[in-house]
Protein backbone atom coordinates (compact mmCIF):
# COMPACT_ATOMS: atom_id res chain seq x y z
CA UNK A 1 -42.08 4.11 -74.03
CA UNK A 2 -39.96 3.02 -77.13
CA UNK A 3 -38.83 -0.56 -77.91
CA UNK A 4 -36.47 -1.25 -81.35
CA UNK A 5 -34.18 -3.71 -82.05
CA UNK A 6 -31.36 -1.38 -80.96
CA UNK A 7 -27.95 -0.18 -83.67
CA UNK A 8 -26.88 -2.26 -86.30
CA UNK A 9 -25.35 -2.38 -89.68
CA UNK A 10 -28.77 -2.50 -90.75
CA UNK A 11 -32.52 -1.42 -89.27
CA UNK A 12 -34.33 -4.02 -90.73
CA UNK A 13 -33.10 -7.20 -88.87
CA UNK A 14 -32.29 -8.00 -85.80
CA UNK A 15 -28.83 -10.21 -85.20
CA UNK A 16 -28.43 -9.89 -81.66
CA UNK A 17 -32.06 -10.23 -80.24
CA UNK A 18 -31.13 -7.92 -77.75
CA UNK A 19 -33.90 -5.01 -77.53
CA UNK A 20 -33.32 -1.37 -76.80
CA UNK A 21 -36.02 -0.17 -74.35
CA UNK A 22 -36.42 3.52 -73.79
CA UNK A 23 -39.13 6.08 -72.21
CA UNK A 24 -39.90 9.50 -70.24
CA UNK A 25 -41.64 10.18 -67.70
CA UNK A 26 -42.52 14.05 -66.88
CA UNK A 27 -44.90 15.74 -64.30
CA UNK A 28 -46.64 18.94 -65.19
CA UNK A 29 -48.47 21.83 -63.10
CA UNK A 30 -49.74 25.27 -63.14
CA UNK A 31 -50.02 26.08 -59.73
CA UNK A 32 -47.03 27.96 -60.42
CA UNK A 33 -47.79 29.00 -64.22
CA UNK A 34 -46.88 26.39 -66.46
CA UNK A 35 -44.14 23.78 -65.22
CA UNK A 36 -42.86 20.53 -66.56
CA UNK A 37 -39.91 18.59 -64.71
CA UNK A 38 -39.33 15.26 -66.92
CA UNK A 39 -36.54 12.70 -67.07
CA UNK A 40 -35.78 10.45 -70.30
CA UNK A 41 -33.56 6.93 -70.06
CA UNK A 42 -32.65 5.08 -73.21
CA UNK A 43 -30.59 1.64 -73.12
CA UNK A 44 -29.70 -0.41 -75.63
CA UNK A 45 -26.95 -2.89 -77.88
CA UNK A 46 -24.62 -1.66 -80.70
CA UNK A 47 -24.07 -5.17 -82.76
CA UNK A 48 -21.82 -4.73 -85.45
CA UNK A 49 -20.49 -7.65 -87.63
CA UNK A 50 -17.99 -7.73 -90.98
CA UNK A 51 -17.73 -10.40 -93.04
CA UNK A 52 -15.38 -11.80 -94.83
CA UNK A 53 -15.41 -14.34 -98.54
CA UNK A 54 -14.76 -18.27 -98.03
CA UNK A 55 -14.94 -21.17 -100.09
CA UNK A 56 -17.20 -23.94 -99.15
CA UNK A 57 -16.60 -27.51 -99.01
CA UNK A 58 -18.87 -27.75 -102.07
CA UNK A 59 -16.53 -25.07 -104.03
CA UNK A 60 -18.94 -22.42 -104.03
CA UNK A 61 -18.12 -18.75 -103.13
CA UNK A 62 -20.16 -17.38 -99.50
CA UNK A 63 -19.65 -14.83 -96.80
CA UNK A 64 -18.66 -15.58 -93.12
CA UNK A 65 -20.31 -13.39 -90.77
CA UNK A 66 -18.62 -12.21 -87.25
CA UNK A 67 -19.32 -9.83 -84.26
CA UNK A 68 -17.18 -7.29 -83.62
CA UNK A 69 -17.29 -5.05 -80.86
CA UNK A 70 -20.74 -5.19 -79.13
CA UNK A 71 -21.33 -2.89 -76.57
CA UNK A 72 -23.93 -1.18 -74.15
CA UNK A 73 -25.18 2.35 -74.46
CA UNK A 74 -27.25 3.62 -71.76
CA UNK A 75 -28.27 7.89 -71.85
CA UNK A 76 -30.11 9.80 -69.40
CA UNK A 77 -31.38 13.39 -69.90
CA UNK A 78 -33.66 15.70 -67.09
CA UNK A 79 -35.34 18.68 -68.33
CA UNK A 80 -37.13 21.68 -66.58
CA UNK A 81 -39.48 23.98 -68.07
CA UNK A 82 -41.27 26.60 -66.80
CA UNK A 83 -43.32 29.43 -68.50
CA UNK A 84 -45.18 32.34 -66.52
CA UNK A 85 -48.44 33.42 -66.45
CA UNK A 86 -49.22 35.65 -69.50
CA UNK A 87 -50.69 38.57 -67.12
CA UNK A 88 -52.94 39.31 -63.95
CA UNK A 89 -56.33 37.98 -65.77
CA UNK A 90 -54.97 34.30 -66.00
CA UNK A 91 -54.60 33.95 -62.37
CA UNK A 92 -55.98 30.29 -62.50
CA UNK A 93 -54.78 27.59 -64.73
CA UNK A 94 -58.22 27.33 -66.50
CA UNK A 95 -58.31 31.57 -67.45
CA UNK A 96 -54.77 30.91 -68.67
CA UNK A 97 -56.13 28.42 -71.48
CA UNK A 98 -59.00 30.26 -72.06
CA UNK A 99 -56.75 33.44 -72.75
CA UNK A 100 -54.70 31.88 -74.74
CA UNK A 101 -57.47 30.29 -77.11
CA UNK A 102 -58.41 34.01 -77.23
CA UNK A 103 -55.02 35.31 -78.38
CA UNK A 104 -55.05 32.37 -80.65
């Protein structure tokens, strides 16, 4: 699970207050060797802002902030992985690790 304060012209402050929330979730087995099906989902804001130089009432030279453009970006990614057993003496799960400690 990941939580930020999403894109901006900067990463240190948050103008929008809208988070970005993203995580993955993934099973893994070995009953069939070693397999891992996963999915990842990411959704957050894109605030951007210029700014432009006014005068104040008071005469004094400052910067005017506006928005421009926010927008919504949502990804999504599945992945599959799958690696066989190394040979016929890791025929459990447990062996396998132990074998590969070995090899190690």
């Amino acid at each position: 699970m990941t939580l930020s304060t999403g894109r901006g012209p900067v990463e240190y402050q948050d103008f929008d207050h809208d988070k970005a929330l993203g995580g993955r979730l993934y099973l893994k087995t070995d009953a069939v060797g070693s397999l891992t099906v996963g999915a990842s989902a990411y959704r957050g804001g894109d605030y951007d802002r210029s700014a432009k130089y006014v005068i104040t009432q008071s005469g004094t030279v400052d910067q005017e902030y506006t928005a421009r453009r926010p927008s919504v970006e949502f990804s999504q990614a599945r992945s599959l992985a799958r690696a066989a057993r190394c040979s016929s003496c890791c025929r459990t799960s447990n062996a396998a690790r132990v074998h590969q400690r070995a090899a190690s």
